[in-house]
C-alpha atoms as a PDB file:
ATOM      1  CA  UNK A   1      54.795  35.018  17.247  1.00  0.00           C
ATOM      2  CA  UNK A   2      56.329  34.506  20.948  1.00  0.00           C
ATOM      3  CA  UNK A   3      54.382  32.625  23.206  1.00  0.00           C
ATOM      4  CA  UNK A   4      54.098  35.685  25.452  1.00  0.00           C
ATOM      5  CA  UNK A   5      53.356  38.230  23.133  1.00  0.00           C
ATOM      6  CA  UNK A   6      50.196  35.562  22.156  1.00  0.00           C
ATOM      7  CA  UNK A   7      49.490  35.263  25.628  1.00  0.00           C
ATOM      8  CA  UNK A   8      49.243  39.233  26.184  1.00  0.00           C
ATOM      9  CA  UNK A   9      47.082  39.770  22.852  1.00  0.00           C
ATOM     10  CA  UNK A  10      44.661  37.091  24.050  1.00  0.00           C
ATOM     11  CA  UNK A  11      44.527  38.825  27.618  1.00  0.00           C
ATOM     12  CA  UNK A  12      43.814  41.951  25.881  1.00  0.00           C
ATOM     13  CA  UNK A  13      41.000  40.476  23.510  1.00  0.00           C
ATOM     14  CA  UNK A  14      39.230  38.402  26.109  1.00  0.00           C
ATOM     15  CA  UNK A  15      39.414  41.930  28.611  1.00  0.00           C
ATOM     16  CA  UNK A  16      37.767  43.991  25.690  1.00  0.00           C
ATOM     17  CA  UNK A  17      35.231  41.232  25.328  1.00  0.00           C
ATOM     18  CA  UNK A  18      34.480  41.048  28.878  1.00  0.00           C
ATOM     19  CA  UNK A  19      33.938  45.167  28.636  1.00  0.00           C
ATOM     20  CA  UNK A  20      31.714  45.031  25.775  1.00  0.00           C
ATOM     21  CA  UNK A  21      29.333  42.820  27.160  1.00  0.00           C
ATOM     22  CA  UNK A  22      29.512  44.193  30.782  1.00  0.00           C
ATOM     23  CA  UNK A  23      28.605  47.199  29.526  1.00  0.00           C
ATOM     24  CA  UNK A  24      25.919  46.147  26.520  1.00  0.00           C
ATOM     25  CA  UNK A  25      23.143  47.699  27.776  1.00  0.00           C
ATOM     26  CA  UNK A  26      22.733  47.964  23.991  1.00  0.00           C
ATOM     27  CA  UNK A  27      19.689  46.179  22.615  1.00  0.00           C
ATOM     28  CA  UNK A  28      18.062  47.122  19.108  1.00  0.00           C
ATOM     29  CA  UNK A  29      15.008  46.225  21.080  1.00  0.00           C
ATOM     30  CA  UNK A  30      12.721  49.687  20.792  1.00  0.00           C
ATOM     31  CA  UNK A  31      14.876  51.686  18.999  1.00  0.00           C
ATOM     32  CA  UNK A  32      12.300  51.502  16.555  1.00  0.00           C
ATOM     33  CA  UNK A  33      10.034  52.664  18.751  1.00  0.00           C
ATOM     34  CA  UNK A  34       8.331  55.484  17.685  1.00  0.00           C
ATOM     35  CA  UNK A  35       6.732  58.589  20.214  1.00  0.00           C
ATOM     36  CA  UNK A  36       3.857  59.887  17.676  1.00  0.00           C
ATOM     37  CA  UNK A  37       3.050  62.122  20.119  1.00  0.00           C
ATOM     38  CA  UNK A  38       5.066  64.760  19.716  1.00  0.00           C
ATOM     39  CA  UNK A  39       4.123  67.138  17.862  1.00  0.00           C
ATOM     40  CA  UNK A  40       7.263  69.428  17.425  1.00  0.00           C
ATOM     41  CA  UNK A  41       8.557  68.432  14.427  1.00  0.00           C
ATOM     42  CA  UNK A  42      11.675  69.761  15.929  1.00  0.00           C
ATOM     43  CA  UNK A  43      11.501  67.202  18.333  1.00  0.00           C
ATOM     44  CA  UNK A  44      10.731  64.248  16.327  1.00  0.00           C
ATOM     45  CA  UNK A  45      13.817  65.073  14.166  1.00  0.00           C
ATOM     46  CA  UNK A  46      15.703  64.825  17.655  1.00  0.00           C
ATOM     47  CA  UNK A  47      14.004  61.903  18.786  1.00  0.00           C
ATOM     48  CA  UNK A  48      14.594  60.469  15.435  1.00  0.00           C
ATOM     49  CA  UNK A  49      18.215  61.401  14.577  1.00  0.00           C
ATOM     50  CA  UNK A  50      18.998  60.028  18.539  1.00  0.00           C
ATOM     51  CA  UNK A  51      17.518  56.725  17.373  1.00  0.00           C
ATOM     52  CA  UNK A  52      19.461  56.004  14.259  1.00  0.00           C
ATOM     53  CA  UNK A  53      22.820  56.856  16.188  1.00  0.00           C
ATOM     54  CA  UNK A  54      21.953  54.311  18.589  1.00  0.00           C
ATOM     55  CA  UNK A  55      21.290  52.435  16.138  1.00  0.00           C
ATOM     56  CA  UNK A  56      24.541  52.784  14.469  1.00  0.00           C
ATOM     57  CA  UNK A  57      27.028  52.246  17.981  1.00  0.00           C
ATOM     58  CA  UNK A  58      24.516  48.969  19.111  1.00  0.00           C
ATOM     59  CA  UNK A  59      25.762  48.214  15.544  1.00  0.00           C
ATOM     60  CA  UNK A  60      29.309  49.004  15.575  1.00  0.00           C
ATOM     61  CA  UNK A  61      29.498  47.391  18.781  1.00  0.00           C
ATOM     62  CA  UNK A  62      28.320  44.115  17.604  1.00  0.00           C
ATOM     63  CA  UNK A  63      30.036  44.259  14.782  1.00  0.00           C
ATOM     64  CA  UNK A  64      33.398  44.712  17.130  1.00  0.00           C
ATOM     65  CA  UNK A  65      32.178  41.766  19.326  1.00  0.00           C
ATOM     66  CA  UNK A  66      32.148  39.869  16.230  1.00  0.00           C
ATOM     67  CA  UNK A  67      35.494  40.587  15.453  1.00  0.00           C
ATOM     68  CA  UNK A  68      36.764  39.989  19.068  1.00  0.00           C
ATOM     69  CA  UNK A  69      35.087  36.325  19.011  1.00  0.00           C
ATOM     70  CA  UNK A  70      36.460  35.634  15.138  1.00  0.00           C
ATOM     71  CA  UNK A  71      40.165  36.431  16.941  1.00  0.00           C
ATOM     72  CA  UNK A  72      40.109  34.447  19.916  1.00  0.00           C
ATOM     73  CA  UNK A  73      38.661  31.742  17.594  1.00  0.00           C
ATOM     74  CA  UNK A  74      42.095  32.443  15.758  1.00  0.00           C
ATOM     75  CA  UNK A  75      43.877  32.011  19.128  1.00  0.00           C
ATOM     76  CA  UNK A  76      42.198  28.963  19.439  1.00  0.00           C
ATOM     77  CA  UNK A  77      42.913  27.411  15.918  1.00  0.00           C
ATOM     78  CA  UNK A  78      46.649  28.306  16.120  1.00  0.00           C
ATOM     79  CA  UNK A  79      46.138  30.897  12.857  1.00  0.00           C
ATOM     80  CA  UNK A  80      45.923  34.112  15.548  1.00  0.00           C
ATOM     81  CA  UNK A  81      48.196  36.606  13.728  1.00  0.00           C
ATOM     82  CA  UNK A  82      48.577  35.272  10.135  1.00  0.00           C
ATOM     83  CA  UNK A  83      47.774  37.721   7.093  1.00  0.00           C
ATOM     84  CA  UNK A  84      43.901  35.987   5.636  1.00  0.00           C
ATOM     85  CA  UNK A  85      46.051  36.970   2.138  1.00  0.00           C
ATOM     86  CA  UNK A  86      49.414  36.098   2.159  1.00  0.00           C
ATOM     87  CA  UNK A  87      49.674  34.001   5.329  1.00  0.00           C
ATOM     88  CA  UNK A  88      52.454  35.940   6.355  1.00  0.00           C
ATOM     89  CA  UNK A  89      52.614  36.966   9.801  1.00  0.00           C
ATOM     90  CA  UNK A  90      51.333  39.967  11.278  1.00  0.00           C
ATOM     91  CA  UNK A  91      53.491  42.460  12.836  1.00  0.00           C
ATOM     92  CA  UNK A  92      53.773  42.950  16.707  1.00  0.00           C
ATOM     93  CA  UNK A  93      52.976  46.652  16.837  1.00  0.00           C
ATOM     94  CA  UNK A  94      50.076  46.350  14.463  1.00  0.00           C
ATOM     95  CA  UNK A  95      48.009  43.406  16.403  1.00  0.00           C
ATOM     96  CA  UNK A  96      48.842  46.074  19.233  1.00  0.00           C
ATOM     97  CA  UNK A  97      46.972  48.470  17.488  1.00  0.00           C
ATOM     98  CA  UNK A  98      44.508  46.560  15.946  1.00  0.00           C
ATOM     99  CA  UNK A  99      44.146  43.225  18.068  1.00  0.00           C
ATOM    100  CA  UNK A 100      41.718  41.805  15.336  1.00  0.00           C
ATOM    101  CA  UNK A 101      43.605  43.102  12.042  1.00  0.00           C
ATOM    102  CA  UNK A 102      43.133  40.290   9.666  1.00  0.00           C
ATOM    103  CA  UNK A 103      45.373  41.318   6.751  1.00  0.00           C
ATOM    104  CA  UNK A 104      49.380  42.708   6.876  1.00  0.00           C
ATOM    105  CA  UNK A 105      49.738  46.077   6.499  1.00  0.00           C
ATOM    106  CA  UNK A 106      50.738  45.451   2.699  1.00  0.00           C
ATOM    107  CA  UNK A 107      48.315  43.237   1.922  1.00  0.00           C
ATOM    108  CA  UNK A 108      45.636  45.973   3.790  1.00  0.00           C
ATOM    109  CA  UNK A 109      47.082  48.739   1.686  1.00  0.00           C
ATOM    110  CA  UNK A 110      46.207  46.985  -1.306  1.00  0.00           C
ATOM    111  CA  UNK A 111      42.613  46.317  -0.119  1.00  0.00           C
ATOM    112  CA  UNK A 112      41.734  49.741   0.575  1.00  0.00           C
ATOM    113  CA  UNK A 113      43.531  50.985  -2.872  1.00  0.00           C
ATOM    114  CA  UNK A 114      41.372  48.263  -4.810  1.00  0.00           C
ATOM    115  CA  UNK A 115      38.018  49.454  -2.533  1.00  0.00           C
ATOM    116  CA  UNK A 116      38.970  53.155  -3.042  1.00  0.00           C
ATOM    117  CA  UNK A 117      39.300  52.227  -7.227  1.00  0.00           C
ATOM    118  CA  UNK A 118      35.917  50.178  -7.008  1.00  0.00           C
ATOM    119  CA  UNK A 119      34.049  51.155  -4.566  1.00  0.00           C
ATOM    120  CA  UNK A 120      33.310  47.905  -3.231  1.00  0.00           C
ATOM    121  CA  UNK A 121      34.464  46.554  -0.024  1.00  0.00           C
ATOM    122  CA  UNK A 122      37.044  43.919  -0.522  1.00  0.00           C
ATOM    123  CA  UNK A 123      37.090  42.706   3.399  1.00  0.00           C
END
């Protein structure tokens, strides 16, 4: 990979890492929190169904923070870009896409064929 095309993927992971945690107001803190006092059962379902879907983005977002850290890590270790399968090198466009892809679009297509034929989650 060019120097500058590294250079603009590691802007662009380190600016999505600063966004996530300016904007992590997200804390699993009290989502578990529970209001027994109402007693619409219409509004517990709310208040409950609210809850597990921020639940699920805190989540989602951690799990994306995660990611961001693993590729800058990458960056670091001079392996930013390389397929986790067949050490080939990612393409351009897709790191574009998807800044923390892990796997080659061939080697990815295989995953999800082998996930979709065993219902387990090869990543």
């Amino acid at each position: 990979m060019k120097k500058k095309d590294l250079n603009y993927l590691k802007k662009f992971l380190i600016q999505q890492l600063m966004d996530l945690l300016n904007r992590s107001d997200c804390s699993l803190n009290g989502l578990d929190d529970t209001d027994d006092n109402l007693s619409d059962l219409l509004d517990r379902a709310t208040q409950i169904s609210e809850r597990e879907f921020s639940h699920h983005l805190c989540s989602r977002e951690k799990l994306y923070l995660r990611r961001i850290e693993r590729s800058l890590q990458d960056v670091e270790d001079g392996v930013y870009g390389l397929c986790e399968q067949c050490d080939k090198e990612i393409s351009l466009a897709r790191l574009k896409a998807r800044p923390t892809a892990r796997y080659c679009i061939d080697c990815k297509t295989q995953l999800e064929k082998m996930e979709k034929l065993t219902g387990i989650d090869a990543t």
